[in-house]
Protein backbone atom coordinates (compact mmCIF):
# COMPACT_ATOMS: atom_id res chain seq x y z
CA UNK A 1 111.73 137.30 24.58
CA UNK A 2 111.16 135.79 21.49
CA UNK A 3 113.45 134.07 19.70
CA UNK A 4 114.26 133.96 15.65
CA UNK A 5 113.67 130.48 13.91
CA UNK A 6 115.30 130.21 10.09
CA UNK A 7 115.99 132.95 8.16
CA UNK A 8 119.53 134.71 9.05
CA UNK A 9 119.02 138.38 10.50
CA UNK A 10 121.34 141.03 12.28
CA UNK A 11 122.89 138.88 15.36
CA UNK A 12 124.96 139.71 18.16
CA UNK A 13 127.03 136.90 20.22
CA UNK A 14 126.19 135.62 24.04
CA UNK A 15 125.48 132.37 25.57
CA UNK A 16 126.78 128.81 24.14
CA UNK A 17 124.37 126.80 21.85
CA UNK A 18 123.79 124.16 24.90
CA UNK A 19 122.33 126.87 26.90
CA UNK A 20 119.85 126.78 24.37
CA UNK A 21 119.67 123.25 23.55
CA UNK A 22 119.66 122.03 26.66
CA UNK A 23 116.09 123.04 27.46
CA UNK A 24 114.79 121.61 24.41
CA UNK A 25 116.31 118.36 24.54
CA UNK A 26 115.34 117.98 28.13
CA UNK A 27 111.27 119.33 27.08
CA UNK A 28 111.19 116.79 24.27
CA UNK A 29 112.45 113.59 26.11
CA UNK A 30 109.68 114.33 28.50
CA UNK A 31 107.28 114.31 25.39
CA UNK A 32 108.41 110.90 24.43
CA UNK A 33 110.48 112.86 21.86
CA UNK A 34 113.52 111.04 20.55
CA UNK A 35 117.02 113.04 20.81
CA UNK A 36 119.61 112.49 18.40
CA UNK A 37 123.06 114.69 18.91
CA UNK A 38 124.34 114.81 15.28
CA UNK A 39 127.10 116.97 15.35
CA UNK A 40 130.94 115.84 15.24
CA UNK A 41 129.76 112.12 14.74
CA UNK A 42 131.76 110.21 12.03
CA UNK A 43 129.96 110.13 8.84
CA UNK A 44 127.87 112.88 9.26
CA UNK A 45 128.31 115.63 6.58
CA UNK A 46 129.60 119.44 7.44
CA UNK A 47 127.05 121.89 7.73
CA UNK A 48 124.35 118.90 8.75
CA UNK A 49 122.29 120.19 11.61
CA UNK A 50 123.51 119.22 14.69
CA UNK A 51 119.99 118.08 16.24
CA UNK A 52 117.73 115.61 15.41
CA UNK A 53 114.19 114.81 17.08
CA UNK A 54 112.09 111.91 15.87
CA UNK A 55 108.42 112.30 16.71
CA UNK A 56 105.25 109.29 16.50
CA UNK A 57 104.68 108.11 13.18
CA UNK A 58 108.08 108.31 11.45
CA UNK A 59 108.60 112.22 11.81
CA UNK A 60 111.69 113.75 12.10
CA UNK A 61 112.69 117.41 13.12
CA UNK A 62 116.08 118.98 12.29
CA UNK A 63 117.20 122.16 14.62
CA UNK A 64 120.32 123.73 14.22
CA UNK A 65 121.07 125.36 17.56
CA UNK A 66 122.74 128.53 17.95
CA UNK A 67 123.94 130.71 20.17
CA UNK A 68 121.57 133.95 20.74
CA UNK A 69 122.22 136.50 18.57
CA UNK A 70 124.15 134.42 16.26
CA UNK A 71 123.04 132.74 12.33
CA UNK A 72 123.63 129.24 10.61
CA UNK A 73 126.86 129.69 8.61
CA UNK A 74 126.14 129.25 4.57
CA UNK A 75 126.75 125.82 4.71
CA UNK A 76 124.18 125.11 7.39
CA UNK A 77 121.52 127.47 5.73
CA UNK A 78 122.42 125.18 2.59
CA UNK A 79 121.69 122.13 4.68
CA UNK A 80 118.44 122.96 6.06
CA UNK A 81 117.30 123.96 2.86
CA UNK A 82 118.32 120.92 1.33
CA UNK A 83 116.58 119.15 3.73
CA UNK A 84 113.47 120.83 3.31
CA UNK A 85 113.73 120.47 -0.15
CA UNK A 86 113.57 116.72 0.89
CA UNK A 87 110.67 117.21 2.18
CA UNK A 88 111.80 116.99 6.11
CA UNK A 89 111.17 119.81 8.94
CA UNK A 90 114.33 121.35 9.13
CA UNK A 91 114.94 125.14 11.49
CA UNK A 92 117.47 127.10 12.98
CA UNK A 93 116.65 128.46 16.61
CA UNK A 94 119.01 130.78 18.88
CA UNK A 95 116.11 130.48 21.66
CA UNK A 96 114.92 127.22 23.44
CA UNK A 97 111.62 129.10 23.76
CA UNK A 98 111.19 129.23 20.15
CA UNK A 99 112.39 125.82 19.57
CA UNK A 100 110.16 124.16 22.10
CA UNK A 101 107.24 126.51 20.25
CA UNK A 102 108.61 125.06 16.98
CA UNK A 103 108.19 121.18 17.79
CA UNK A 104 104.56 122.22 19.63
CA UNK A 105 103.46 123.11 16.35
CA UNK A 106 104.93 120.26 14.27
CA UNK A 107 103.41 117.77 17.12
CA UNK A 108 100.21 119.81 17.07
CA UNK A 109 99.95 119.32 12.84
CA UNK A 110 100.59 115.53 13.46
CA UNK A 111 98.00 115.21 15.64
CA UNK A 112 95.44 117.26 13.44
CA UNK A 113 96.38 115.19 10.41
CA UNK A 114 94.94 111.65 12.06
């Protein structure tokens, strides 16, 4: 199946986030991919995503995990637009499929722009 990445669509609720982060995180360390859990740390602003990869070169990747079926609440959508309004790589995903396509690509651009 394929999953959704960013913009909210009709959803229905099933597995916890982790189910899909899980994968990810565990894909990326593997890649040399640095993990940082965001979520419920002190400091860190509502609606922030709660995932944080930092690739070669200074890169960072924001994913907002969800469960399948479900969509970033309006704060979160604000967030990742802010943050690509900043100019950083910032995605919802309710698949680990999808996310694991999602940081292919970004790695694959980085690696076409040396």
């Amino acid at each position: 199946a394929h999953g959704r990445i960013e913009e909210p669509e009709n959803r229905q609720m099933s597995t916890p986030e982790s189910k899909v982060r899980d994968p990810v995180v565990k894909w990326a360390k593997a890649q040399g991919i640095m993990h940082v859990r965001m979520a419920m740390r002190p400091g860190v602003a509502s609606g922030v995503p709660d995932d944080l990869f930092l690739l070669h070169g200074g890169h960072a990747v924001f994913i907002e995990f969800k469960r399948p079926g479900k969509e970033p609440t309006p704060i979160q959508t604000a967030k990742l637009l802010r943050l690509r309004d900043l100019g950083f790589f910032a995605v919802w995903a309710d698949d680990s499929d999808a996310a694991i396509t999602v940081l292919k690509a970004f790695m694959l651009k980085l690696e076409q722009a040396l």
